[in-house]
PDB file of N, CA and C in Angstrom:
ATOM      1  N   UNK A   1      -4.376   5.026  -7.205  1.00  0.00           N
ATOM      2  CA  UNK A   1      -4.252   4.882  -8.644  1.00  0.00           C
ATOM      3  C   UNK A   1      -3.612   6.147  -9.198  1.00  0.00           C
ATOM      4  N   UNK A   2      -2.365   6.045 -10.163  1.00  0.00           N
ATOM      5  CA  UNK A   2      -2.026   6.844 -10.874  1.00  0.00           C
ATOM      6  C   UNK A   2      -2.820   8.037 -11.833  1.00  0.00           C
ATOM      7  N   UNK A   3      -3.089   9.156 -11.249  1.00  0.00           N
ATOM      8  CA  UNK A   3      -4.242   9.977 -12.436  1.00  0.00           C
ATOM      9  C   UNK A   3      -3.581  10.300 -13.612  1.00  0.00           C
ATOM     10  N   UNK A   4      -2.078   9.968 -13.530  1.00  0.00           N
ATOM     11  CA  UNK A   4      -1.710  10.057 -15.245  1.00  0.00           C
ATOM     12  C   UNK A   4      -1.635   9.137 -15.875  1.00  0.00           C
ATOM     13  N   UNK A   5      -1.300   7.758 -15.365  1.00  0.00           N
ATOM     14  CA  UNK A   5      -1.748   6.617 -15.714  1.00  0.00           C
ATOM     15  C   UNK A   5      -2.732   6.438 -15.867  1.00  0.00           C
ATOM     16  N   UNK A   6      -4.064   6.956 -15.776  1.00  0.00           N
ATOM     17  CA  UNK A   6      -5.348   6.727 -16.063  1.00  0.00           C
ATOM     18  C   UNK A   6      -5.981   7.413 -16.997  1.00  0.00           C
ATOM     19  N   UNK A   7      -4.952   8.390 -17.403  1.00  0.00           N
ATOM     20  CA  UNK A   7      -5.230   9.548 -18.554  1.00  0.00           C
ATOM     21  C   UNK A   7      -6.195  10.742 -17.835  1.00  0.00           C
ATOM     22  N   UNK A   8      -6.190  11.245 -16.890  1.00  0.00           N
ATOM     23  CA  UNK A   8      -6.785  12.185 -16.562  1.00  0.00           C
ATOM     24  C   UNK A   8      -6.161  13.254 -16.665  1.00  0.00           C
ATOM     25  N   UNK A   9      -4.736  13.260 -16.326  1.00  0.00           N
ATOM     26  CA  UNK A   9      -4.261  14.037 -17.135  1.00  0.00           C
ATOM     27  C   UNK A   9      -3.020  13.716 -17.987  1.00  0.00           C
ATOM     28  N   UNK A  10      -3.709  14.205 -19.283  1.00  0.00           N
ATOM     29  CA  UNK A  10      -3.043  13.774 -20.706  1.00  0.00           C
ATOM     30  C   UNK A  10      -1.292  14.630 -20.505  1.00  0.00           C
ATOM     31  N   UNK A  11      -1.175  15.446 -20.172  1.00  0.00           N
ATOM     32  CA  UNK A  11       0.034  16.359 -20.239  1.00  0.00           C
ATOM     33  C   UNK A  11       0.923  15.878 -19.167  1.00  0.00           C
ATOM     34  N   UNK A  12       0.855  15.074 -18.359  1.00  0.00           N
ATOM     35  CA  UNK A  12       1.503  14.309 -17.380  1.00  0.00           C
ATOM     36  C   UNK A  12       1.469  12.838 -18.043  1.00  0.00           C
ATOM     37  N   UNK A  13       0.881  12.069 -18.742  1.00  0.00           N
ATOM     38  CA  UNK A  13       0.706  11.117 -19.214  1.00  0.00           C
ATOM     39  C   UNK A  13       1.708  10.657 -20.264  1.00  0.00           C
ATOM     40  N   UNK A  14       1.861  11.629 -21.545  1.00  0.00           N
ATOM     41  CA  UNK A  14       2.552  11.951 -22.023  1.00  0.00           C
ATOM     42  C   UNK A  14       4.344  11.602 -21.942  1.00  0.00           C
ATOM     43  N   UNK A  15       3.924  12.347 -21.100  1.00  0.00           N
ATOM     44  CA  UNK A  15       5.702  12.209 -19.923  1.00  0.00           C
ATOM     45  C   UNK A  15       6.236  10.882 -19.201  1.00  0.00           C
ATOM     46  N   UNK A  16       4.880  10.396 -19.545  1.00  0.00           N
ATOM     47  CA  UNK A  16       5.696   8.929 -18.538  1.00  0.00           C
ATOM     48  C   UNK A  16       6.188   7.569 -19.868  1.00  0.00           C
ATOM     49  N   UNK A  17       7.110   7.144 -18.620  1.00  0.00           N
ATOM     50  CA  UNK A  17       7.594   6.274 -19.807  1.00  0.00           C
ATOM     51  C   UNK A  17       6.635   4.944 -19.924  1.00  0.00           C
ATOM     52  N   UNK A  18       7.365   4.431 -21.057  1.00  0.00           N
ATOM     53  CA  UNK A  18       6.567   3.355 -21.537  1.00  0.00           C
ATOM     54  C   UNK A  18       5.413   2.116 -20.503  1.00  0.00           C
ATOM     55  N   UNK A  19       6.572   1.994 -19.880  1.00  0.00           N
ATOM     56  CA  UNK A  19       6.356   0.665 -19.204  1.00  0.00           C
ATOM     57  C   UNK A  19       4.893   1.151 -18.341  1.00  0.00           C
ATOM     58  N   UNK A  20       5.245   2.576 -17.626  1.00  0.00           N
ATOM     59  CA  UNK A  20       3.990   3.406 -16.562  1.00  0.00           C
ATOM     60  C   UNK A  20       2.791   3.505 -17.961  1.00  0.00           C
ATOM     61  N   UNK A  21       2.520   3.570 -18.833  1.00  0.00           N
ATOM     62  CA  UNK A  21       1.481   4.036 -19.908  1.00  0.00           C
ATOM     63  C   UNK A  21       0.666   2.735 -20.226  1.00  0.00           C
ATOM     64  N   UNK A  22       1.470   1.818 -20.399  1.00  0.00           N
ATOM     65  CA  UNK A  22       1.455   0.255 -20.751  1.00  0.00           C
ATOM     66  C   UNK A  22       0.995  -0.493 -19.434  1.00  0.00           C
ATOM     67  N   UNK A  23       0.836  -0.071 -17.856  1.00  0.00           N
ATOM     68  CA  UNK A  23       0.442  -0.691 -17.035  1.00  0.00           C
ATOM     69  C   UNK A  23      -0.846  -0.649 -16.322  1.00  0.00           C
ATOM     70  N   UNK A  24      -1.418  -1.790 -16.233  1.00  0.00           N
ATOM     71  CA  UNK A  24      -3.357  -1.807 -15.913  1.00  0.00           C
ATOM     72  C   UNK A  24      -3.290  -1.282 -14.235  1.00  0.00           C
ATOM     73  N   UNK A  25      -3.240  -0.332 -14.229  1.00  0.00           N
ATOM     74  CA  UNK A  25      -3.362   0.358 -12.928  1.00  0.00           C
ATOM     75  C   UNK A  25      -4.498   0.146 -12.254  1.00  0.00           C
ATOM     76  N   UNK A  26      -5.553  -0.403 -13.009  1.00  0.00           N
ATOM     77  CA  UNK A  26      -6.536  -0.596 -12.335  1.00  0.00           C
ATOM     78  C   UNK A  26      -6.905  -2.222 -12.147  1.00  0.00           C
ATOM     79  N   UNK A  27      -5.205  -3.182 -12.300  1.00  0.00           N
ATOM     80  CA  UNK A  27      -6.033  -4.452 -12.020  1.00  0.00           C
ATOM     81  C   UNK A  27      -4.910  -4.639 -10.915  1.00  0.00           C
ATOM     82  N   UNK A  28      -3.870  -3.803 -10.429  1.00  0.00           N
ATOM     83  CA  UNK A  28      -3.017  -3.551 -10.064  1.00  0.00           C
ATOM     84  C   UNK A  28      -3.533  -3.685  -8.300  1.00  0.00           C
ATOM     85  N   UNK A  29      -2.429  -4.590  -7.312  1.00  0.00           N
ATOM     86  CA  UNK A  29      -3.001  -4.824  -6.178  1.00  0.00           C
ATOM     87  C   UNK A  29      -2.077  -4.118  -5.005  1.00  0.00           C
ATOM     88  N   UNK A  30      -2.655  -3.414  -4.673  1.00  0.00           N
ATOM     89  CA  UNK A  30      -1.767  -2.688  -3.314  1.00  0.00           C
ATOM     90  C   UNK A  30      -1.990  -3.063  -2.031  1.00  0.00           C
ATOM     91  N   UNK A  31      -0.525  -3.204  -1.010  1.00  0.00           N
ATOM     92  CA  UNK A  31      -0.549  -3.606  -0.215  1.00  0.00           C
ATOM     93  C   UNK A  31       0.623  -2.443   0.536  1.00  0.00           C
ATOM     94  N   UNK A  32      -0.294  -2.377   1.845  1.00  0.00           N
ATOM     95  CA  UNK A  32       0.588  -1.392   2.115  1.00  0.00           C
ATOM     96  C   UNK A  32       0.772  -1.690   3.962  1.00  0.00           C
ATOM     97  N   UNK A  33       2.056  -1.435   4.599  1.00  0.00           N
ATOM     98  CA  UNK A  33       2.755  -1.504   5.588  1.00  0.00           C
ATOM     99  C   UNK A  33       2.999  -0.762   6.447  1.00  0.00           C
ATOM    100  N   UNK A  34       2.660  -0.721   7.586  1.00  0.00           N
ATOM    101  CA  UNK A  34       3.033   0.305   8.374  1.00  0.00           C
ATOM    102  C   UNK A  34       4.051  -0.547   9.267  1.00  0.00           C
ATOM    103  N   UNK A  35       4.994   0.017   9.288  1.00  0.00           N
ATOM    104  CA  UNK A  35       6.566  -0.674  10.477  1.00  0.00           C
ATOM    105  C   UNK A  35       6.393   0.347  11.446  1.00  0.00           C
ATOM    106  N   UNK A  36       6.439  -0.285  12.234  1.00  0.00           N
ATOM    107  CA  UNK A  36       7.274   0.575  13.788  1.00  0.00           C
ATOM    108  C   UNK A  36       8.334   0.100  14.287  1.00  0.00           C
ATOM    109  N   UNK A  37       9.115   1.202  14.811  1.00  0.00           N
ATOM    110  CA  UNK A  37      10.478   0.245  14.999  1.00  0.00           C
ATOM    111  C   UNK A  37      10.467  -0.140  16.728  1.00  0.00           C
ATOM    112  N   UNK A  38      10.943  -1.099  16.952  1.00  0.00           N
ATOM    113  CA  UNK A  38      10.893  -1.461  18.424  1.00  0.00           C
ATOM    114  C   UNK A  38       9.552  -1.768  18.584  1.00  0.00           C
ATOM    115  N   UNK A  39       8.978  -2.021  18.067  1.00  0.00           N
ATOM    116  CA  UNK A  39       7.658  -2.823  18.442  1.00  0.00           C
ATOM    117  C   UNK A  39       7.279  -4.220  18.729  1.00  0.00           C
ATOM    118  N   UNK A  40       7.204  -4.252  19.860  1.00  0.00           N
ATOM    119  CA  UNK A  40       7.142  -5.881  20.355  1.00  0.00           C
ATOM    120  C   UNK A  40       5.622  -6.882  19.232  1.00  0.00           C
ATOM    121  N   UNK A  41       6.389  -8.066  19.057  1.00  0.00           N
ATOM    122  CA  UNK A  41       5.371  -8.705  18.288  1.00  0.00           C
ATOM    123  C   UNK A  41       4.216  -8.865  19.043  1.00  0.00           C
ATOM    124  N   UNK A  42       4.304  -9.085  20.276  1.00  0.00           N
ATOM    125  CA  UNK A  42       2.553  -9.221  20.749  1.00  0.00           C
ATOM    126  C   UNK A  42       1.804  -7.531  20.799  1.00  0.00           C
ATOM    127  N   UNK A  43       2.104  -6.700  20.170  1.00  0.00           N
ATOM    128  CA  UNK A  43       1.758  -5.347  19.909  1.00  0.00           C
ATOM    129  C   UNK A  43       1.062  -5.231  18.623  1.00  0.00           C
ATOM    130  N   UNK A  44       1.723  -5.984  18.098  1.00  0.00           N
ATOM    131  CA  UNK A  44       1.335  -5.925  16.210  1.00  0.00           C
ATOM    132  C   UNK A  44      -0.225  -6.068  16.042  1.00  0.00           C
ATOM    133  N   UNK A  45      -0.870  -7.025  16.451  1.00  0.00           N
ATOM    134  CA  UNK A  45      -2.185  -7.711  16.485  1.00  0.00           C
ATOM    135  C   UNK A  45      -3.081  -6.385  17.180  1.00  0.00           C
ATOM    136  N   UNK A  46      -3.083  -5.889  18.145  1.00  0.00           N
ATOM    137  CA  UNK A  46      -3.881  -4.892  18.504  1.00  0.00           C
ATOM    138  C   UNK A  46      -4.212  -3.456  17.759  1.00  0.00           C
ATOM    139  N   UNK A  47      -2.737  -2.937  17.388  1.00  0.00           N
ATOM    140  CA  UNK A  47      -2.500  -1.544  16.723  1.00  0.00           C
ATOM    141  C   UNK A  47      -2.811  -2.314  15.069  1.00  0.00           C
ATOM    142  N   UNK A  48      -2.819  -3.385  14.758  1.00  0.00           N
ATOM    143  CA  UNK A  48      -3.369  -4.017  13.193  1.00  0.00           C
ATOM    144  C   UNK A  48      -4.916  -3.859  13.309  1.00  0.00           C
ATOM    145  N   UNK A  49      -5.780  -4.163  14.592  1.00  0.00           N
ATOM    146  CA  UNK A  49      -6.614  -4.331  14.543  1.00  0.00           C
ATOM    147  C   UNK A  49      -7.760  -2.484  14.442  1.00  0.00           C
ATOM    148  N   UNK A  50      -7.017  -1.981  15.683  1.00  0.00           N
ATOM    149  CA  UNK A  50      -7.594  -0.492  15.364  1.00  0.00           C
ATOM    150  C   UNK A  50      -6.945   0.453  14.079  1.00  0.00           C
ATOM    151  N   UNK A  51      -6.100   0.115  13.553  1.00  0.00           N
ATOM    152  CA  UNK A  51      -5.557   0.747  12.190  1.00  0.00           C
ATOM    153  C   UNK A  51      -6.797   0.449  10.650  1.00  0.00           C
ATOM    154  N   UNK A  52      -7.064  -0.987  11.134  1.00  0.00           N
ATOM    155  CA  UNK A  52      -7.818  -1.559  10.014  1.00  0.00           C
ATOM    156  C   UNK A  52      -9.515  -0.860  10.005  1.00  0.00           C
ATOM    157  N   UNK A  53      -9.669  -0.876  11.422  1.00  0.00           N
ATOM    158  CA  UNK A  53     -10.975  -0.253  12.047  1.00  0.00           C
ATOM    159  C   UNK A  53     -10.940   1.024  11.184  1.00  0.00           C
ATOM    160  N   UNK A  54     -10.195   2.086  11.945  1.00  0.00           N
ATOM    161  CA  UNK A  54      -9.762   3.207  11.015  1.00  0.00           C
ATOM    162  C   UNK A  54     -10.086   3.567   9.363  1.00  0.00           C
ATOM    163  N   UNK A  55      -9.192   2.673   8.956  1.00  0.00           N
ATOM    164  CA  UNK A  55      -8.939   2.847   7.640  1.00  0.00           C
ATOM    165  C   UNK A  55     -10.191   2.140   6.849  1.00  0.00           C
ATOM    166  N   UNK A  56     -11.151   1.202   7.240  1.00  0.00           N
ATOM    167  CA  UNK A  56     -11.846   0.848   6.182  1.00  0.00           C
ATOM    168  C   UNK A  56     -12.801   1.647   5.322  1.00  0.00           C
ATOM    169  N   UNK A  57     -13.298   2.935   5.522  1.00  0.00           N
ATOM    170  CA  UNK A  57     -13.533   3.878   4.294  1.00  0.00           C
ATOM    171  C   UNK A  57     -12.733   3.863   3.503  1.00  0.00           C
ATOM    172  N   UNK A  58     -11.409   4.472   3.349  1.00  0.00           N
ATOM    173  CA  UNK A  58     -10.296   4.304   2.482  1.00  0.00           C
ATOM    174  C   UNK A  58     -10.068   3.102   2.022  1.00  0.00           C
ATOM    175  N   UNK A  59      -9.358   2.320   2.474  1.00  0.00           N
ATOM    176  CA  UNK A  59      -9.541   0.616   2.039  1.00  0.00           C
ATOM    177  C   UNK A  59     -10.768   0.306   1.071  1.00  0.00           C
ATOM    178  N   UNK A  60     -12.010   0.768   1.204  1.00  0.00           N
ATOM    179  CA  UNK A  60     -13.140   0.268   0.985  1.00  0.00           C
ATOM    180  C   UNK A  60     -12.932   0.955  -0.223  1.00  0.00           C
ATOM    181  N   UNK A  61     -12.859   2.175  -0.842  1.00  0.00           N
ATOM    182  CA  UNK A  61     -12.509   3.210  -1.767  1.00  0.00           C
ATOM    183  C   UNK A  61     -11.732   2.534  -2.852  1.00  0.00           C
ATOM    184  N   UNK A  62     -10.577   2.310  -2.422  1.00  0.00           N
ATOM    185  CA  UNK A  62      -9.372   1.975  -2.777  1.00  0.00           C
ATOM    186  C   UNK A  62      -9.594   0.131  -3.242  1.00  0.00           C
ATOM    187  N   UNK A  63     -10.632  -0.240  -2.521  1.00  0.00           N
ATOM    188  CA  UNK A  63     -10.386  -1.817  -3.153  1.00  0.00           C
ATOM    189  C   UNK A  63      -9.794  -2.308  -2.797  1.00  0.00           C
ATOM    190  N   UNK A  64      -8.838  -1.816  -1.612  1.00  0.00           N
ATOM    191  CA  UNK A  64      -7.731  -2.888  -1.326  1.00  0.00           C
ATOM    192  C   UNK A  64      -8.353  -3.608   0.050  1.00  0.00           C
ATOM    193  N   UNK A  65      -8.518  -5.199   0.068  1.00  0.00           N
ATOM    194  CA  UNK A  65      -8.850  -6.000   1.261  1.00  0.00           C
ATOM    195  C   UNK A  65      -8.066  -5.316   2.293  1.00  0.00           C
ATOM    196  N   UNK A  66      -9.119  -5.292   3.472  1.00  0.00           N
ATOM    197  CA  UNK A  66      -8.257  -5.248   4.866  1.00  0.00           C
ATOM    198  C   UNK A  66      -6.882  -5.766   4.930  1.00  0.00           C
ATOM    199  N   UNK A  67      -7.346  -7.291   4.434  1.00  0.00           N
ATOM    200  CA  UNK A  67      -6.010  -8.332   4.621  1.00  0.00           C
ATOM    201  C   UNK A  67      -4.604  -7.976   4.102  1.00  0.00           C
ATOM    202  N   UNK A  68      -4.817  -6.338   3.119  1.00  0.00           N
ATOM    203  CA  UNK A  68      -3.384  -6.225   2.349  1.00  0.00           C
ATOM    204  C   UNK A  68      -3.034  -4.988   3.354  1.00  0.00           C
ATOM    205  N   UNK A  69      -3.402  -4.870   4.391  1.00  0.00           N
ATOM    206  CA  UNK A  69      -3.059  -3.341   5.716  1.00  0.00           C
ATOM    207  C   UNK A  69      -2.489  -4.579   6.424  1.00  0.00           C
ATOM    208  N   UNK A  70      -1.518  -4.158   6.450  1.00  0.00           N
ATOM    209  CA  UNK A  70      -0.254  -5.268   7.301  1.00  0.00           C
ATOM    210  C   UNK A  70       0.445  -4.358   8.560  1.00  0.00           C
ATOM    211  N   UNK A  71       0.549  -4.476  10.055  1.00  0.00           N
ATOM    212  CA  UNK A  71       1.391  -3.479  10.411  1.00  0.00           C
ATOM    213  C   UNK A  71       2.553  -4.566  11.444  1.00  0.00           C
ATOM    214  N   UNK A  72       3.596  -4.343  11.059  1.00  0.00           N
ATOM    215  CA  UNK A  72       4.843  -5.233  11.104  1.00  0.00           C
ATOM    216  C   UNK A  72       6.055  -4.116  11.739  1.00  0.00           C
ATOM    217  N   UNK A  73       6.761  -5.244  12.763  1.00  0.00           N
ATOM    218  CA  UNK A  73       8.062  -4.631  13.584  1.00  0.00           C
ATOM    219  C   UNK A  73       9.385  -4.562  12.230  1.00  0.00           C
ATOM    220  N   UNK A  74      10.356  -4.155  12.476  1.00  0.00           N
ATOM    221  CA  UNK A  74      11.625  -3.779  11.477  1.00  0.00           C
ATOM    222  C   UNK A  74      12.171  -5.483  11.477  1.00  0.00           C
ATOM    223  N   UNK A  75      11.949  -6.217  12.359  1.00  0.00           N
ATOM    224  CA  UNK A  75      12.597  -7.319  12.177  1.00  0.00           C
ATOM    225  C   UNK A  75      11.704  -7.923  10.778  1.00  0.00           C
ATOM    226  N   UNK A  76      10.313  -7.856  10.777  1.00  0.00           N
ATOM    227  CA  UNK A  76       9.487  -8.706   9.979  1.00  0.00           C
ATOM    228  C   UNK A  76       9.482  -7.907   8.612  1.00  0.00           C
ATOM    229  N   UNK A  77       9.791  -6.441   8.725  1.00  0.00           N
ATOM    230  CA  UNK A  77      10.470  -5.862   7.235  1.00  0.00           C
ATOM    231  C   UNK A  77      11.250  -6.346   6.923  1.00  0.00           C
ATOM    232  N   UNK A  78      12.388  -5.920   7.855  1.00  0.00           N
ATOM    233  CA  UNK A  78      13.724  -6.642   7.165  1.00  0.00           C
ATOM    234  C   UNK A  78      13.642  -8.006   6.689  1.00  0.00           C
ATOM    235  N   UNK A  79      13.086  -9.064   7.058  1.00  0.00           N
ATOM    236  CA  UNK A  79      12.576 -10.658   6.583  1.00  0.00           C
ATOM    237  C   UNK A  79      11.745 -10.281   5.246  1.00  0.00           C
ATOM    238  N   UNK A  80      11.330  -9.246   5.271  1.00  0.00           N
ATOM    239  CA  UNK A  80      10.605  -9.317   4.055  1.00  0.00           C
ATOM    240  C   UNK A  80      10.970  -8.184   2.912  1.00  0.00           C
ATOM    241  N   UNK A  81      12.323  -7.886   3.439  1.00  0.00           N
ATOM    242  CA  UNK A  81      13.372  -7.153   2.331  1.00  0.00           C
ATOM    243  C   UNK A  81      12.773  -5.402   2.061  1.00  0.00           C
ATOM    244  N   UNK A  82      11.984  -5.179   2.834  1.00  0.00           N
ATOM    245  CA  UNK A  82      11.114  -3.883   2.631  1.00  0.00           C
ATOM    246  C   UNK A  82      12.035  -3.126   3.194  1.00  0.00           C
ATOM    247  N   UNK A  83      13.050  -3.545   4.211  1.00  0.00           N
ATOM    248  CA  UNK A  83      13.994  -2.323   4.872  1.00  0.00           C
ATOM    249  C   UNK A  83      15.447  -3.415   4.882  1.00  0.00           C
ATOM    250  N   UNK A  84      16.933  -2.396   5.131  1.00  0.00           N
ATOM    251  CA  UNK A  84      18.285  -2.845   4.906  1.00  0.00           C
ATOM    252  C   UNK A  84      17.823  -3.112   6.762  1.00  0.00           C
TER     253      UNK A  84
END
């Protein structure tokens, strides 16, 4: 979450434009990706599974479901426009 978007701090807050001041940062859903390049698809499922292990303090913090920790080869970015 944005801490100037949240007004924590007002002097950074200030500074942002409209649209960032005007947005509910806190109903706001993040999903986040880890790519490896050359990574065979039957790889994905294992290194998804101990990444998620890992991360669920953070995740848990953060609010964001396991289900939005995605970890995907460059082919399945590129399909999903995240990389040229």
């Amino acid at each position: 979450m944005n801490v100037a978007a949240i007004k924590r701090r007002e002097d950074i807050y200030k500074i942002l434009p409209n649209a960032m001041q005007k947005f509910h940062w806190r109903k706001a859903e993040y999903k986040l990706f880890l790519v490896i390049k050359n990574h065979r698809m039957e790889w994905l499922l294992p290194v998804s599974d101990a990444l998620k292990k890992e991360m669920k303090p953070i995740l848990k913090c953060w609010g964001i479901p396991d289900s939005n920790l995605k970890v995907i080869n460059e082919d399945i970015a590129r399909n999903l426009q995240l990389i040229d």
